[in-house]
Protein backbone atom coordinates (compact mmCIF):
# COMPACT_ATOMS: atom_id res chain seq x y z
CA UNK A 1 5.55 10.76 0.45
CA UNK A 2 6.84 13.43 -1.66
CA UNK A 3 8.41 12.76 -4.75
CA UNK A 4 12.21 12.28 -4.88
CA UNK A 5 12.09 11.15 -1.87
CA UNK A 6 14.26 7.99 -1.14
CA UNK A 7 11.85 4.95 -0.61
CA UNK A 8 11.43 1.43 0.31
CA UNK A 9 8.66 -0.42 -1.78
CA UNK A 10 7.52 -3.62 -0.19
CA UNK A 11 5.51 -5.23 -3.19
CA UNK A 12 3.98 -8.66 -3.63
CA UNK A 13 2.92 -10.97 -6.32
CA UNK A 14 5.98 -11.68 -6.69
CA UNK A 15 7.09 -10.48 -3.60
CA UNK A 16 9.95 -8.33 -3.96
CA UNK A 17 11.91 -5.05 -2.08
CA UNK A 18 12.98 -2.04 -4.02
CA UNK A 19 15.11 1.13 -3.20
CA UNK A 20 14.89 4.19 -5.24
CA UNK A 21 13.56 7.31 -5.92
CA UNK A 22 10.11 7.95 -5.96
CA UNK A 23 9.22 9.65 -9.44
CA UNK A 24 5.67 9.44 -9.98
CA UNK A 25 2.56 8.29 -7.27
CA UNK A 26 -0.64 7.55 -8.30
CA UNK A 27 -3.94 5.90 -8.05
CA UNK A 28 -2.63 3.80 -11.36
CA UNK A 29 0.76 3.17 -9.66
CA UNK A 30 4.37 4.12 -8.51
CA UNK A 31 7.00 5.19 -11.00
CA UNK A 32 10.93 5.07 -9.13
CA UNK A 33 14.38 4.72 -10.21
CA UNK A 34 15.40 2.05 -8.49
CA UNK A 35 16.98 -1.63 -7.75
CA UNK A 36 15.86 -4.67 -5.83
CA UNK A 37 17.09 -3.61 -2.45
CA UNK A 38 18.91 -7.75 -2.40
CA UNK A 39 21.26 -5.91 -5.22
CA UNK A 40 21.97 -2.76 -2.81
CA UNK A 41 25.42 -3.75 -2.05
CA UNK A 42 26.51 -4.78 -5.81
CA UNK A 43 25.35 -1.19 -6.48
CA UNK A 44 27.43 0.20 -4.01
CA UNK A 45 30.14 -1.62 -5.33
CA UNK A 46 29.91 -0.52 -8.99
CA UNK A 47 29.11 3.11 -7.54
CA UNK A 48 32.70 2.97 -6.22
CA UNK A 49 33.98 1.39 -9.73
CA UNK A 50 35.25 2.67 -13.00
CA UNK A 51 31.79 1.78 -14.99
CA UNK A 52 29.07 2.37 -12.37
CA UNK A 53 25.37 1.61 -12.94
CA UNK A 54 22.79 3.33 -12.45
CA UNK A 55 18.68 2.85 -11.46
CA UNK A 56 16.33 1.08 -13.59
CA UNK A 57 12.98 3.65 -13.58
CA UNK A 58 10.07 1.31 -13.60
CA UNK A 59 6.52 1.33 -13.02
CA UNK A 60 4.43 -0.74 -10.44
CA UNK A 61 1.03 -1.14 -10.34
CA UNK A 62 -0.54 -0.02 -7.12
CA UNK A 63 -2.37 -3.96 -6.97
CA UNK A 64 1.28 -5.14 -6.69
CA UNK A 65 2.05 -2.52 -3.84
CA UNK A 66 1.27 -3.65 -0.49
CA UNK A 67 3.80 -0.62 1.57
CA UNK A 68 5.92 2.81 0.71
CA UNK A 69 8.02 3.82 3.87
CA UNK A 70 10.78 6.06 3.34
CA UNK A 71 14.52 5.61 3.56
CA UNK A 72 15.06 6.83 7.14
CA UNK A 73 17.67 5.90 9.96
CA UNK A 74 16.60 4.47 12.98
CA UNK A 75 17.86 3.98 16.44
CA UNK A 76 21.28 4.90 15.16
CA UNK A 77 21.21 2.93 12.13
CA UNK A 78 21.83 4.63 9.25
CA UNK A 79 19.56 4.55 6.30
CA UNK A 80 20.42 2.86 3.18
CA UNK A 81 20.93 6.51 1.32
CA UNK A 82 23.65 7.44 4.28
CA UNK A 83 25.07 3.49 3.76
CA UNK A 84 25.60 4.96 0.09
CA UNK A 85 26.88 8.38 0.75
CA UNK A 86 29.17 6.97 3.54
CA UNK A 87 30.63 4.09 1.49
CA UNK A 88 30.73 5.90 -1.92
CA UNK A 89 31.35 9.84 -0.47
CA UNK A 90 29.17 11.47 -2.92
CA UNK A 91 25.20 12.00 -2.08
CA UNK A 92 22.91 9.38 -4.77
CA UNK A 93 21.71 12.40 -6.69
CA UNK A 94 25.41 13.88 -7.19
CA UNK A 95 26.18 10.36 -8.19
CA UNK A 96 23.50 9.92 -10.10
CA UNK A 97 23.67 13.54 -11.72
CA UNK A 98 27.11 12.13 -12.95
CA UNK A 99 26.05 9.42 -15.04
CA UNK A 100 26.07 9.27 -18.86
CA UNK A 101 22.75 9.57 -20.06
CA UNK A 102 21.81 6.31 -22.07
């Protein structure tokens, strides 16, 4: 994985899904700007809205992470990064470029 990629983060204890951007990977952890992928569509929503939010950067401990796999398409479905650019017509990093900083 190299960072900035876009990533899928299967973690457990409490089991959760996250979509983001990978920021930091370590032996300590994973650092992404991300949401829980069940909030993927609300994003896209407010993406597409006047006041748009943006991705929480957290850290996860590696104990909580049980799989990384990328954000890739597959057997003509389209990745949840080209659901985004499709649905929203700007890439996640212009998007995200465009923010206000907080």
């Amino acid at each position: 994985m190299k960072l900035n990629s876009v990533v899928i983060v299967n973690l457990h204890s409490p089991k959760e899904k996250i979509w983001g951007i990978l920021d930091e990977l370590s032996t300590a952890g994973i650092t992404l700007r991300g949401i829980d992928l069940n909030t993927f569509d609300e994003f896209v929503r407010q993406a597409r809205s006047e006041e748009p939010g943006g991705l929480d950067t957290v850290f996860y401990p590696m104990y909580r992470v049980e799989r990384i796999s990328l954000d890739e398409a597959s057997r003509g479905i389209p990745s949840l990064v080209q659901t985004f650019e499709q649905r929203t017509h700007l890439t996640l990093f212009d998007f995200l470029a465009g923010l206000p900083e907080e």
